[in-house]
PDB file of N, CA and C in Angstrom:
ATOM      1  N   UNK A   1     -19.169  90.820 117.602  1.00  0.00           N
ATOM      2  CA  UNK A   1     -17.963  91.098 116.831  1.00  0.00           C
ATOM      3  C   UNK A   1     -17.155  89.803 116.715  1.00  0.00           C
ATOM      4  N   UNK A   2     -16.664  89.299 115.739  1.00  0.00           N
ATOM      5  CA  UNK A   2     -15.499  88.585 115.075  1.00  0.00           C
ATOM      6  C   UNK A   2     -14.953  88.606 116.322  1.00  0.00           C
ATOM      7  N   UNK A   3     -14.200  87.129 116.580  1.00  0.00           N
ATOM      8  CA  UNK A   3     -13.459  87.296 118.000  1.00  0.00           C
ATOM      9  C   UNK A   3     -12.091  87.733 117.343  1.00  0.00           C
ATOM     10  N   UNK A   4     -11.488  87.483 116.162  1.00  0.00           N
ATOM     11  CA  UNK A   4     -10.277  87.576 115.464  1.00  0.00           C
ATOM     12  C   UNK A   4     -10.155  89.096 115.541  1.00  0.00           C
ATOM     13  N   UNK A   5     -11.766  89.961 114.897  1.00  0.00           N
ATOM     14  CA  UNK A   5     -11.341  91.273 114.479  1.00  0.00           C
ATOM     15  C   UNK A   5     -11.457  92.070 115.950  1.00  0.00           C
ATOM     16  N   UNK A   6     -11.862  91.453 116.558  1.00  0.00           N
ATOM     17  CA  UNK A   6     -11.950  92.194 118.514  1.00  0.00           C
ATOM     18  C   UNK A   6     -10.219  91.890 118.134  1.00  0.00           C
ATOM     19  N   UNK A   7     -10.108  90.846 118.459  1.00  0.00           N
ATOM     20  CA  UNK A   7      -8.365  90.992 118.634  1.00  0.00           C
ATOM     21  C   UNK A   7      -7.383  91.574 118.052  1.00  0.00           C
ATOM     22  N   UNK A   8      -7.751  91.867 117.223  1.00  0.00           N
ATOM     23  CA  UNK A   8      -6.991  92.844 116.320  1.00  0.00           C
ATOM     24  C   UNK A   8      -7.223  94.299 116.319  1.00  0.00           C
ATOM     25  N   UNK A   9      -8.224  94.638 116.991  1.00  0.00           N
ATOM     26  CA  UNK A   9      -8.815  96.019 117.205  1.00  0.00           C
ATOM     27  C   UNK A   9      -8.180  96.537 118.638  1.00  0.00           C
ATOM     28  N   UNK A  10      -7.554  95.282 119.733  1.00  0.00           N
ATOM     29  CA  UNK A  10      -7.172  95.140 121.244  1.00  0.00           C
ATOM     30  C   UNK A  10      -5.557  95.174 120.360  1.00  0.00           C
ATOM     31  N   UNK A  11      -5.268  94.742 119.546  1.00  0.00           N
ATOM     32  CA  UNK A  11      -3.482  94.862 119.599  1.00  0.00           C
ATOM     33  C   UNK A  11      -3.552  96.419 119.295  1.00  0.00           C
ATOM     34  N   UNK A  12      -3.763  96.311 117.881  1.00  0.00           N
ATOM     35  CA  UNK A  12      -3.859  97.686 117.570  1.00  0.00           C
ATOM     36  C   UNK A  12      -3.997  99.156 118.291  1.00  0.00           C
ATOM     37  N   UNK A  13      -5.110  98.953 119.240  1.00  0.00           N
ATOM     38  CA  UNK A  13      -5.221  99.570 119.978  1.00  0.00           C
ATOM     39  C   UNK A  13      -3.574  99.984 120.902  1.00  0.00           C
ATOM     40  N   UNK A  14      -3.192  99.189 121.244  1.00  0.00           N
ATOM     41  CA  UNK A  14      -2.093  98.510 122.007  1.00  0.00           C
ATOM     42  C   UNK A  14      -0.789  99.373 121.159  1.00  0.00           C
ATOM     43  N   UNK A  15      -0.942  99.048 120.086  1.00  0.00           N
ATOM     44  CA  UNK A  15       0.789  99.051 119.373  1.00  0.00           C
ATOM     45  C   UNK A  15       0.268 100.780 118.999  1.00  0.00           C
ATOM     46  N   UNK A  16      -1.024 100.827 118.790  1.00  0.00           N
ATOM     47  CA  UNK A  16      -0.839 102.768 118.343  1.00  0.00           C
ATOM     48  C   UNK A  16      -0.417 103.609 119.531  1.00  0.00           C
ATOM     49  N   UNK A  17      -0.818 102.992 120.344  1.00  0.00           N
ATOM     50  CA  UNK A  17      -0.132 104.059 121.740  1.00  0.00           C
ATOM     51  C   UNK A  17       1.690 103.796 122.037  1.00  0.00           C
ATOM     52  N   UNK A  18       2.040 103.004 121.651  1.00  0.00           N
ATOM     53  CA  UNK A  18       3.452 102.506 121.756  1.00  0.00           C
ATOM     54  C   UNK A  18       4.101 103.138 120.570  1.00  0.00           C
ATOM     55  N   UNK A  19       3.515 103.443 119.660  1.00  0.00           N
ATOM     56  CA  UNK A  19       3.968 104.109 118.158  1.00  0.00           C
ATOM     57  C   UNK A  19       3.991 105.821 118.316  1.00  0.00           C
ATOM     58  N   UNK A  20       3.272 106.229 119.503  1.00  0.00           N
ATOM     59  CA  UNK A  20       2.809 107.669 119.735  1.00  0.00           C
ATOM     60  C   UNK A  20       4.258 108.596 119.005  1.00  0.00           C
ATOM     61  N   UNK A  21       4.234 109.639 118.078  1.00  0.00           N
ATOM     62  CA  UNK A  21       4.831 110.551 118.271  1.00  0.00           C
ATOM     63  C   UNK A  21       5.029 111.954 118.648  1.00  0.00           C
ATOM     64  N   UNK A  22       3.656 111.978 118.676  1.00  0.00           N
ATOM     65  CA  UNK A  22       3.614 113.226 119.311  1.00  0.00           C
ATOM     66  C   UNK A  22       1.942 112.862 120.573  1.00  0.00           C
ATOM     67  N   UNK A  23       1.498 114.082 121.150  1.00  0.00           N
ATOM     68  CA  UNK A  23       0.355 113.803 122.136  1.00  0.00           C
ATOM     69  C   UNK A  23      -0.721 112.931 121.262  1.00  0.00           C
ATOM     70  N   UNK A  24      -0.952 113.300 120.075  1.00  0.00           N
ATOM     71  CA  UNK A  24      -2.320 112.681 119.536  1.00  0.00           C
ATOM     72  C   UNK A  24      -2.219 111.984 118.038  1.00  0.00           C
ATOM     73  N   UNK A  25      -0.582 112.297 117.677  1.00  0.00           N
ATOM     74  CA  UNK A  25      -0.310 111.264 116.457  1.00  0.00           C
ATOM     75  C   UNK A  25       0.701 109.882 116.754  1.00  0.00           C
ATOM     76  N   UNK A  26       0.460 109.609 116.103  1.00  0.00           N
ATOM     77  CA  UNK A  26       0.918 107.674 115.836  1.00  0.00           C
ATOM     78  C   UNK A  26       1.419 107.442 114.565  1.00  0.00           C
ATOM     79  N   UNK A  27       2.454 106.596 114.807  1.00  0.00           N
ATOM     80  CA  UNK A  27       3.078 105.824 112.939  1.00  0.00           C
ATOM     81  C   UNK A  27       2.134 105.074 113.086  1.00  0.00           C
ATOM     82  N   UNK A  28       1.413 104.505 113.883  1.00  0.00           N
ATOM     83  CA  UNK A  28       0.550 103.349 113.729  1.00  0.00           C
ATOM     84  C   UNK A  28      -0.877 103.720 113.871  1.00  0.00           C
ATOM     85  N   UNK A  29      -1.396 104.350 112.974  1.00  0.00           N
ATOM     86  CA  UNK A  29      -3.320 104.783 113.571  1.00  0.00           C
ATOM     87  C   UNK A  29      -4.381 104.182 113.133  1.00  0.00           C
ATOM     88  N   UNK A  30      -5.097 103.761 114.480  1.00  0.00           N
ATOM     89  CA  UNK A  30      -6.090 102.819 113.616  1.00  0.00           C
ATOM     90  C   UNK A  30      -6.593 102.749 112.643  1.00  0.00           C
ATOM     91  N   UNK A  31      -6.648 101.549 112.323  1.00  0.00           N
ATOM     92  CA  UNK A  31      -7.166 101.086 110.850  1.00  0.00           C
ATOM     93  C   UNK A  31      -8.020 100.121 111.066  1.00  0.00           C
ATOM     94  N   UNK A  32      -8.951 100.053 110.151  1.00  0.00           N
ATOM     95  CA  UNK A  32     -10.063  98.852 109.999  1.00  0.00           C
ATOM     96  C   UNK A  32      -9.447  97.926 109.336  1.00  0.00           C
ATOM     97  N   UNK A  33      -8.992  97.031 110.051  1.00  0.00           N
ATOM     98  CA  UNK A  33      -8.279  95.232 109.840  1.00  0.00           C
ATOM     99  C   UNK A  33      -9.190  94.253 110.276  1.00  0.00           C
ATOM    100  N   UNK A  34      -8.845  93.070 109.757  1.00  0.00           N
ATOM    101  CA  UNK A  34     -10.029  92.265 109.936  1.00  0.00           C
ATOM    102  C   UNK A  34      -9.431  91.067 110.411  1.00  0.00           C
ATOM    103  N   UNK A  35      -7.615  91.084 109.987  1.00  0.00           N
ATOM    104  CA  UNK A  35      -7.393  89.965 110.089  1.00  0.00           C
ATOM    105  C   UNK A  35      -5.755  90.082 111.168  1.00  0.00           C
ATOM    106  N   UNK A  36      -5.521  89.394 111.519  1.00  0.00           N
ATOM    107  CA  UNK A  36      -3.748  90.191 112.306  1.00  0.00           C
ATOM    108  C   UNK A  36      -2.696  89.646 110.895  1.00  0.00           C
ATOM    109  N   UNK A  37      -2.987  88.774 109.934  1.00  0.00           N
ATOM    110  CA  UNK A  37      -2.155  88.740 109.248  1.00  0.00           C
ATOM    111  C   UNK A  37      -2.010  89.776 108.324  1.00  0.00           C
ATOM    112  N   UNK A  38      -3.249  90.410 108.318  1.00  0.00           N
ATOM    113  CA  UNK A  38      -3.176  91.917 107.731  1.00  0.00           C
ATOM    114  C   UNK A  38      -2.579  93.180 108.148  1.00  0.00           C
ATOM    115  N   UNK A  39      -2.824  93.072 109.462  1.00  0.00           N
ATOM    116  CA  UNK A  39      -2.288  93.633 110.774  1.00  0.00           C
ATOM    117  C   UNK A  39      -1.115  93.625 110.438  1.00  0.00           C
ATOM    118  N   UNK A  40      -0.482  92.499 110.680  1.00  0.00           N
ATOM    119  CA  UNK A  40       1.045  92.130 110.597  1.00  0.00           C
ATOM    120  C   UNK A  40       1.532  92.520 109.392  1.00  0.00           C
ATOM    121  N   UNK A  41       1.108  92.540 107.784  1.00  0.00           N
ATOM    122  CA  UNK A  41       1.415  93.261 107.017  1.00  0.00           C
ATOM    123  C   UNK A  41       1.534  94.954 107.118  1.00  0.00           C
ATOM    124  N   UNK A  42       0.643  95.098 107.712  1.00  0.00           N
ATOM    125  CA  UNK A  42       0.904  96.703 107.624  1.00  0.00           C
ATOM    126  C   UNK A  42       1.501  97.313 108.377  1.00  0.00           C
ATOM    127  N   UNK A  43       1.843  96.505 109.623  1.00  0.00           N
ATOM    128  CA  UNK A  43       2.762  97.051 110.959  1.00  0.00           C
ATOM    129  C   UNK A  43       4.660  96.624 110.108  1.00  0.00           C
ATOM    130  N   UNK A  44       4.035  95.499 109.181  1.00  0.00           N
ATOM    131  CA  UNK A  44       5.806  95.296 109.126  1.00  0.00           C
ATOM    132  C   UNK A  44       6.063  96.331 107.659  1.00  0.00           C
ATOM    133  N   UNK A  45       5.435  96.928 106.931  1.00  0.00           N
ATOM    134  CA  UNK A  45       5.417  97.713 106.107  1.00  0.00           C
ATOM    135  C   UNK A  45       6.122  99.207 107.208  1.00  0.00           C
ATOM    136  N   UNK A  46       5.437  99.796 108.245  1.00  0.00           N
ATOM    137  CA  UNK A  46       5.697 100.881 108.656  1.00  0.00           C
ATOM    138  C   UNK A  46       7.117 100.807 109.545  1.00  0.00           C
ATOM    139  N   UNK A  47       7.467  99.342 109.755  1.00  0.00           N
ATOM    140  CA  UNK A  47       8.718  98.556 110.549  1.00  0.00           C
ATOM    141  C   UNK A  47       9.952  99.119 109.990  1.00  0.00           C
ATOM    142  N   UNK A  48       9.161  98.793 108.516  1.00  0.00           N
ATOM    143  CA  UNK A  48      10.479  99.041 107.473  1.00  0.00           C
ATOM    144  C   UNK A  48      11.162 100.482 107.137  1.00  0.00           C
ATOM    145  N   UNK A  49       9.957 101.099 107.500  1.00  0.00           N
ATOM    146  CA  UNK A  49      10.619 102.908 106.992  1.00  0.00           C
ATOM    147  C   UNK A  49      10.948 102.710 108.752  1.00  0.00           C
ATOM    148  N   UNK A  50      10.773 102.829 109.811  1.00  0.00           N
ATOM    149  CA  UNK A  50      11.580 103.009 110.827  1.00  0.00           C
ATOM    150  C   UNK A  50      12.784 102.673 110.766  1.00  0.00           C
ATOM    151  N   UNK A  51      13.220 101.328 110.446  1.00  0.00           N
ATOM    152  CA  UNK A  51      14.466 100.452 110.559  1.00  0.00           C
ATOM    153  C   UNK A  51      15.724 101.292 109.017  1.00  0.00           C
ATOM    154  N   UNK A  52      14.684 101.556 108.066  1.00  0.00           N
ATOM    155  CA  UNK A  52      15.843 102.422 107.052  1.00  0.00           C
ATOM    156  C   UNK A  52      15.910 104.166 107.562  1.00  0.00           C
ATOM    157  N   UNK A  53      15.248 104.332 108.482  1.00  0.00           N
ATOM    158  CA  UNK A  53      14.948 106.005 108.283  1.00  0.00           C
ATOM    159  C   UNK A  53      15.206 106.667 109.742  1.00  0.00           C
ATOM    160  N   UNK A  54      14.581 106.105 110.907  1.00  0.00           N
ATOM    161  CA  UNK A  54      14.268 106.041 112.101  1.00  0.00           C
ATOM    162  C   UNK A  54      14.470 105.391 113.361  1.00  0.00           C
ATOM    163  N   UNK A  55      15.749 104.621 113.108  1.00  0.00           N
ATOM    164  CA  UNK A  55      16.460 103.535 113.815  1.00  0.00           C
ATOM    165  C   UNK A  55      15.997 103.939 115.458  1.00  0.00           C
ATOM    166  N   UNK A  56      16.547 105.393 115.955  1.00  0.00           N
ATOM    167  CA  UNK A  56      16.505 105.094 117.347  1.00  0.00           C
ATOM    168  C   UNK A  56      15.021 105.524 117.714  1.00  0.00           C
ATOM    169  N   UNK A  57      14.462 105.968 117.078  1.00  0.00           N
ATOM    170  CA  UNK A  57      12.848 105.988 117.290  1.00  0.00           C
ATOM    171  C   UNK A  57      12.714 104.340 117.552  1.00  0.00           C
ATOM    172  N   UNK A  58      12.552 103.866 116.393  1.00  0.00           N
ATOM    173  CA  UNK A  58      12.351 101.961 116.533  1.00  0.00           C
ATOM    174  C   UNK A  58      13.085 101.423 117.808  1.00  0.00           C
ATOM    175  N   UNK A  59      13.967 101.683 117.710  1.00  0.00           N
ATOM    176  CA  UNK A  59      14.616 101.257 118.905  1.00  0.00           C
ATOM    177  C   UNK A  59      14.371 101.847 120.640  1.00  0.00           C
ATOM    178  N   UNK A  60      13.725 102.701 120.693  1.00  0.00           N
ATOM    179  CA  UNK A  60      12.874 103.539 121.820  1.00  0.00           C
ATOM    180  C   UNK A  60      11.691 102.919 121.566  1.00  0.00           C
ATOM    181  N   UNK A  61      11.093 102.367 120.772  1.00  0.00           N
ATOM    182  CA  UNK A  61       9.366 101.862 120.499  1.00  0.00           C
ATOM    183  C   UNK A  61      10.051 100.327 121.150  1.00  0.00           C
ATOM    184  N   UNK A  62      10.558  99.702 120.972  1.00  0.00           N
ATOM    185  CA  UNK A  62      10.756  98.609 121.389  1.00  0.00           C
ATOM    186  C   UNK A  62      11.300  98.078 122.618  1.00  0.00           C
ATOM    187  N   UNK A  63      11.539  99.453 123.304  1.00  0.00           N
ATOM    188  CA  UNK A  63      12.017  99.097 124.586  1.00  0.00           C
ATOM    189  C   UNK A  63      10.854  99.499 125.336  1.00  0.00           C
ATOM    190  N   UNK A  64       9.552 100.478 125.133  1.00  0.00           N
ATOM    191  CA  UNK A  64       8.683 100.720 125.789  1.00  0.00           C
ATOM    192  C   UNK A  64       7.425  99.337 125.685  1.00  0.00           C
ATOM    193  N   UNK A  65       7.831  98.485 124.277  1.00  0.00           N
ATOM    194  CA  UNK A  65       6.855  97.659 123.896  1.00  0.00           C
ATOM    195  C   UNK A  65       7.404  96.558 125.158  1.00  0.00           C
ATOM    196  N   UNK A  66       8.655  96.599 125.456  1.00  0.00           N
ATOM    197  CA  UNK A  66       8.897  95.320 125.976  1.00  0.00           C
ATOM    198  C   UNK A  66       9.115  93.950 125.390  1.00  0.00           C
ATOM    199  N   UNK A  67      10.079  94.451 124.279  1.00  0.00           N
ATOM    200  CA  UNK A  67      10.306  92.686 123.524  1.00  0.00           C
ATOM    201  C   UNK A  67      11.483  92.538 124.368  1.00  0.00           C
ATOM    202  N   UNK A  68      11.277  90.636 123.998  1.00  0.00           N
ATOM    203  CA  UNK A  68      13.296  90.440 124.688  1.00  0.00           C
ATOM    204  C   UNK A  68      13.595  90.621 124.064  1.00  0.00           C
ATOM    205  N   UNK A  69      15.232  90.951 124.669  1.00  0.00           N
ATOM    206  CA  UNK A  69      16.129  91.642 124.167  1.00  0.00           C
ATOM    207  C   UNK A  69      17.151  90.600 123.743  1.00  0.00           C
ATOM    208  N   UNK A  70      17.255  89.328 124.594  1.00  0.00           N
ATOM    209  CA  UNK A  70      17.697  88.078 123.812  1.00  0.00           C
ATOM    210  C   UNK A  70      16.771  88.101 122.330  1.00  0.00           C
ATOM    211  N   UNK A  71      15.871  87.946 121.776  1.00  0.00           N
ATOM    212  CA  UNK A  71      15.398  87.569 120.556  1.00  0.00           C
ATOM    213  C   UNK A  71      15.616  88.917 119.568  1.00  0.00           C
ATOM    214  N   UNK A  72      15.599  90.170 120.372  1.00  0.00           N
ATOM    215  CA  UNK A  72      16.250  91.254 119.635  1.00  0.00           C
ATOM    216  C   UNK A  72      17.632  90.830 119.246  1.00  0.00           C
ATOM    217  N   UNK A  73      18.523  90.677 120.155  1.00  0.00           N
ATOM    218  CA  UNK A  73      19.702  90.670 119.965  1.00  0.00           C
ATOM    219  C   UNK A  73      19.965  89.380 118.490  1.00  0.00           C
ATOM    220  N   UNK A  74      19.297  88.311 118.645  1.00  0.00           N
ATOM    221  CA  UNK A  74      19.203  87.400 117.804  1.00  0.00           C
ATOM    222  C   UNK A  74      18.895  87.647 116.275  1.00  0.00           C
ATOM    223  N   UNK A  75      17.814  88.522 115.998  1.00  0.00           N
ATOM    224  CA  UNK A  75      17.119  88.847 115.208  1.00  0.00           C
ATOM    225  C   UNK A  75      18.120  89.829 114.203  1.00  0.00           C
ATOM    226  N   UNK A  76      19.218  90.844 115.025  1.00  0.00           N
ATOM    227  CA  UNK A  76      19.725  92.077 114.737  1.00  0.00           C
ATOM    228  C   UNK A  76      20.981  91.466 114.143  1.00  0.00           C
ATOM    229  N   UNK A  77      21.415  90.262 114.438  1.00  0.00           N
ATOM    230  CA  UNK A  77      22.862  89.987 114.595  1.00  0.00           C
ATOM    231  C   UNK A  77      22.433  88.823 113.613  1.00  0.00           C
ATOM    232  N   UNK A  78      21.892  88.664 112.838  1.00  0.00           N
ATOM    233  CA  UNK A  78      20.991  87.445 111.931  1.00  0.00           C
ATOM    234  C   UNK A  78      21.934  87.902 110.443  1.00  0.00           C
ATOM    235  N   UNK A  79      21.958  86.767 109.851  1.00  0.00           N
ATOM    236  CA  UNK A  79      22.253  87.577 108.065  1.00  0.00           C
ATOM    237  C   UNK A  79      21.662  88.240 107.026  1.00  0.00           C
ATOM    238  N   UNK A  80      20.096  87.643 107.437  1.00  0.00           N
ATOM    239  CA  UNK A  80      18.773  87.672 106.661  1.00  0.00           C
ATOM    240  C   UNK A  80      18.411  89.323 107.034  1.00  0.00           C
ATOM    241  N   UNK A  81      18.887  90.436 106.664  1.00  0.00           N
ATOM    242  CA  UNK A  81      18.585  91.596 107.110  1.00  0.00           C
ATOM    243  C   UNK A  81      16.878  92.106 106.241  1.00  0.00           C
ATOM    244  N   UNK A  82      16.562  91.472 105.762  1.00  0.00           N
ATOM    245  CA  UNK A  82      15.208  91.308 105.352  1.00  0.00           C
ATOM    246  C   UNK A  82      14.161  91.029 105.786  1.00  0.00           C
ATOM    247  N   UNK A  83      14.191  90.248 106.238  1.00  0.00           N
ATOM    248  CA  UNK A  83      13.475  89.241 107.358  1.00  0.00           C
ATOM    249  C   UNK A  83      12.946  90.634 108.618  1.00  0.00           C
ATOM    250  N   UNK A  84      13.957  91.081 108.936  1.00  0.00           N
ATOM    251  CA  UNK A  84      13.753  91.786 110.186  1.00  0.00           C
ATOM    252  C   UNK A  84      12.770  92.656 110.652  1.00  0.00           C
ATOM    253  N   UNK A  85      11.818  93.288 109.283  1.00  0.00           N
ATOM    254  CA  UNK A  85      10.465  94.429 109.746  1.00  0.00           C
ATOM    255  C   UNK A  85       9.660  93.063 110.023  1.00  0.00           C
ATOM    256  N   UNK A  86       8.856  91.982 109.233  1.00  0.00           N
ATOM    257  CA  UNK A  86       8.219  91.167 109.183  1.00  0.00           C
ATOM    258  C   UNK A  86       8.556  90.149 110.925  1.00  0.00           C
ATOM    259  N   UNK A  87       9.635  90.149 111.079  1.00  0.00           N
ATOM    260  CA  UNK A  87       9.548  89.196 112.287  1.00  0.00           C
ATOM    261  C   UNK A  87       9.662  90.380 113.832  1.00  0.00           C
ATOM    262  N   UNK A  88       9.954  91.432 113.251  1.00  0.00           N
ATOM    263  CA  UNK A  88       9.512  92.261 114.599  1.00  0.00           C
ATOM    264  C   UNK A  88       8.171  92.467 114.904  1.00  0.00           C
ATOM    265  N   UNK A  89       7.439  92.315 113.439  1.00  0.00           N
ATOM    266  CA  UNK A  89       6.081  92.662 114.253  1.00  0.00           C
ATOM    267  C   UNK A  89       4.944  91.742 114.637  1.00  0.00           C
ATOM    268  N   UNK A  90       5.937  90.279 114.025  1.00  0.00           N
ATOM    269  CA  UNK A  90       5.774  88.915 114.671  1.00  0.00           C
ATOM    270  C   UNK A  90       5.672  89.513 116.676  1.00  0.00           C
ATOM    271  N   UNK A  91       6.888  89.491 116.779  1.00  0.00           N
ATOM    272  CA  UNK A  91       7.448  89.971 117.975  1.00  0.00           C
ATOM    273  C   UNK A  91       6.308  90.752 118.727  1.00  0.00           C
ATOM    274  N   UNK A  92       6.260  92.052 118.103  1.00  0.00           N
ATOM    275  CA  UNK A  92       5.383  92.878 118.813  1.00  0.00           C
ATOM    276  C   UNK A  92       4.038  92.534 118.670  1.00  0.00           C
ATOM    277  N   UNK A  93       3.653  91.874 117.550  1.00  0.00           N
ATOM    278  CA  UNK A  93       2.467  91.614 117.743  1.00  0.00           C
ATOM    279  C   UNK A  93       1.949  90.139 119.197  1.00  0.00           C
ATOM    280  N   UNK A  94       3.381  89.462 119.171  1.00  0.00           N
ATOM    281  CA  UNK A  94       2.923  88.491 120.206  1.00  0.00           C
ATOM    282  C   UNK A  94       3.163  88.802 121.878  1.00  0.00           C
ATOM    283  N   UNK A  95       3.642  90.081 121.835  1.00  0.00           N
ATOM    284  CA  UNK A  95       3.848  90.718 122.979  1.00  0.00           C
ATOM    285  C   UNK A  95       2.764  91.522 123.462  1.00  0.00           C
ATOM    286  N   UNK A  96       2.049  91.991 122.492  1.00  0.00           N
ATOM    287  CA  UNK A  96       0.737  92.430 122.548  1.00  0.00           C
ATOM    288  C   UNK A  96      -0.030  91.599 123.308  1.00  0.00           C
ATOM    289  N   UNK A  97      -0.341  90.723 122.778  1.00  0.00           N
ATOM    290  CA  UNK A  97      -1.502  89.507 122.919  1.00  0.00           C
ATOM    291  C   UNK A  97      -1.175  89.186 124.118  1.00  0.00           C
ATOM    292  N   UNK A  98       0.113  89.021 124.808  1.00  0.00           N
ATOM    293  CA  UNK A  98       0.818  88.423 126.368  1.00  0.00           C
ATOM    294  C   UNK A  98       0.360  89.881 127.039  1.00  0.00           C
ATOM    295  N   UNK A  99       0.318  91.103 126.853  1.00  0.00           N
ATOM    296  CA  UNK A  99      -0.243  92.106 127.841  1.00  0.00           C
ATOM    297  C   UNK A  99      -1.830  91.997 127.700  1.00  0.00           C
ATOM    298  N   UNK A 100      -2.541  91.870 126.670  1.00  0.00           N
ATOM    299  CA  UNK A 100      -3.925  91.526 126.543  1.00  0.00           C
ATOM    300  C   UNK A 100      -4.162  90.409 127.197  1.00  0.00           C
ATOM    301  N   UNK A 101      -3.424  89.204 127.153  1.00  0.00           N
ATOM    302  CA  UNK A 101      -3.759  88.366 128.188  1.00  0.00           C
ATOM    303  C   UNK A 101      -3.607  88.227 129.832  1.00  0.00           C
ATOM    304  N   UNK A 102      -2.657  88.950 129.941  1.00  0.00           N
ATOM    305  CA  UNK A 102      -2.503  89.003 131.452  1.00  0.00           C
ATOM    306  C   UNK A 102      -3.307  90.176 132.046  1.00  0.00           C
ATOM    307  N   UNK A 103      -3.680  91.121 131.183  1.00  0.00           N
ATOM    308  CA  UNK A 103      -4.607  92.405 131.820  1.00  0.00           C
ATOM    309  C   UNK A 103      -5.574  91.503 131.991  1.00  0.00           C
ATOM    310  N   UNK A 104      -6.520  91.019 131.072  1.00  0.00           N
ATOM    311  CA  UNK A 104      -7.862  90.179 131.350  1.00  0.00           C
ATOM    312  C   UNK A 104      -7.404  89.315 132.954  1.00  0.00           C
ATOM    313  N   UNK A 105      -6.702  88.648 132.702  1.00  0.00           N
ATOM    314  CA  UNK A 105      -6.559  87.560 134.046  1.00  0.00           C
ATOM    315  C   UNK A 105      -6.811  88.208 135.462  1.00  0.00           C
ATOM    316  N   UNK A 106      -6.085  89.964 134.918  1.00  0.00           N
ATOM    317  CA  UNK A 106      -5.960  90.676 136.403  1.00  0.00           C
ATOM    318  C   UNK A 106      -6.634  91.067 136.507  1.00  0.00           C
ATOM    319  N   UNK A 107      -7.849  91.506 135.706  1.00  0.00           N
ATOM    320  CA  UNK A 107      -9.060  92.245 135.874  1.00  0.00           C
ATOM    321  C   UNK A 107     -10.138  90.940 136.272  1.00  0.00           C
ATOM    322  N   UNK A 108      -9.719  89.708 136.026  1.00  0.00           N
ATOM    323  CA  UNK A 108     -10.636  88.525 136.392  1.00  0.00           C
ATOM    324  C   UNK A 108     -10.471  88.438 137.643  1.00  0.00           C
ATOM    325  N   UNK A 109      -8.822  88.918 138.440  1.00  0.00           N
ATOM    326  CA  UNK A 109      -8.892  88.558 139.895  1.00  0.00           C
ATOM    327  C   UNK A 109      -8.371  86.998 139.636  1.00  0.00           C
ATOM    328  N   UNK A 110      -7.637  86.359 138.516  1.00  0.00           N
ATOM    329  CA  UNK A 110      -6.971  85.423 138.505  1.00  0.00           C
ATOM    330  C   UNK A 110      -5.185  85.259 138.423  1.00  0.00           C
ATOM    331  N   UNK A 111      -4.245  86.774 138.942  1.00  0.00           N
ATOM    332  CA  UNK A 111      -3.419  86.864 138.682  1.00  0.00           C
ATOM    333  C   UNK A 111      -3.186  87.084 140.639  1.00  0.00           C
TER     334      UNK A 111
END
């Protein structure tokens, strides 16, 4: 497998369980992506109906995801209120990759 589309199949994996709304549905359900900039398009597409529709849902997804809350706070308090689905899932997507990386390390017995 594509080491890109493994990685994108490991976030994904990642952000649909963090998206859960009920036991077995997700705003976020896997999809066949190939690329994370695709990824990142379609996570900041579903960003956007949270942030106009679903605020404290989004805002409960992001405290279980574990972003800072300094770069939240930064991001929220910004002028560019546009910007904001697209660079959260900057965010979440690189928060992803930091739990994918530190699980591997701990399962290596290098943490």
């Amino acid at each position: 497998m594509d080491e890109e589309k493994k990685q994108v199949s490991e976030v994904t994996r990642f952000v649909e369980k963090d998206f859960l709304i009920s036991d077995n549905k997700s705003l976020i359900p896997s999809t066949d992506l190939v690329s994370l900039e695709e990824f990142r398009k379609y996570l900041t597409e579903k960003l956007k109906f949270l942030l106009d529709n679903k605020f404290d849902m989004l805002v409960n997804i992001l405290y279980k995801i574990d972003i800072n809350e300094k770069k939240l706070s930064q991001l929220f308090s910004g002028k560019n209120r546009d910007s904001i689905p697209a660079t959260l899932a900057d965010l979440i997507i690189e928060r992803q990759l930091q739990k994918i990386k530190l699980r591997k390390l701990y399962k290596e017995g290098k943490l």
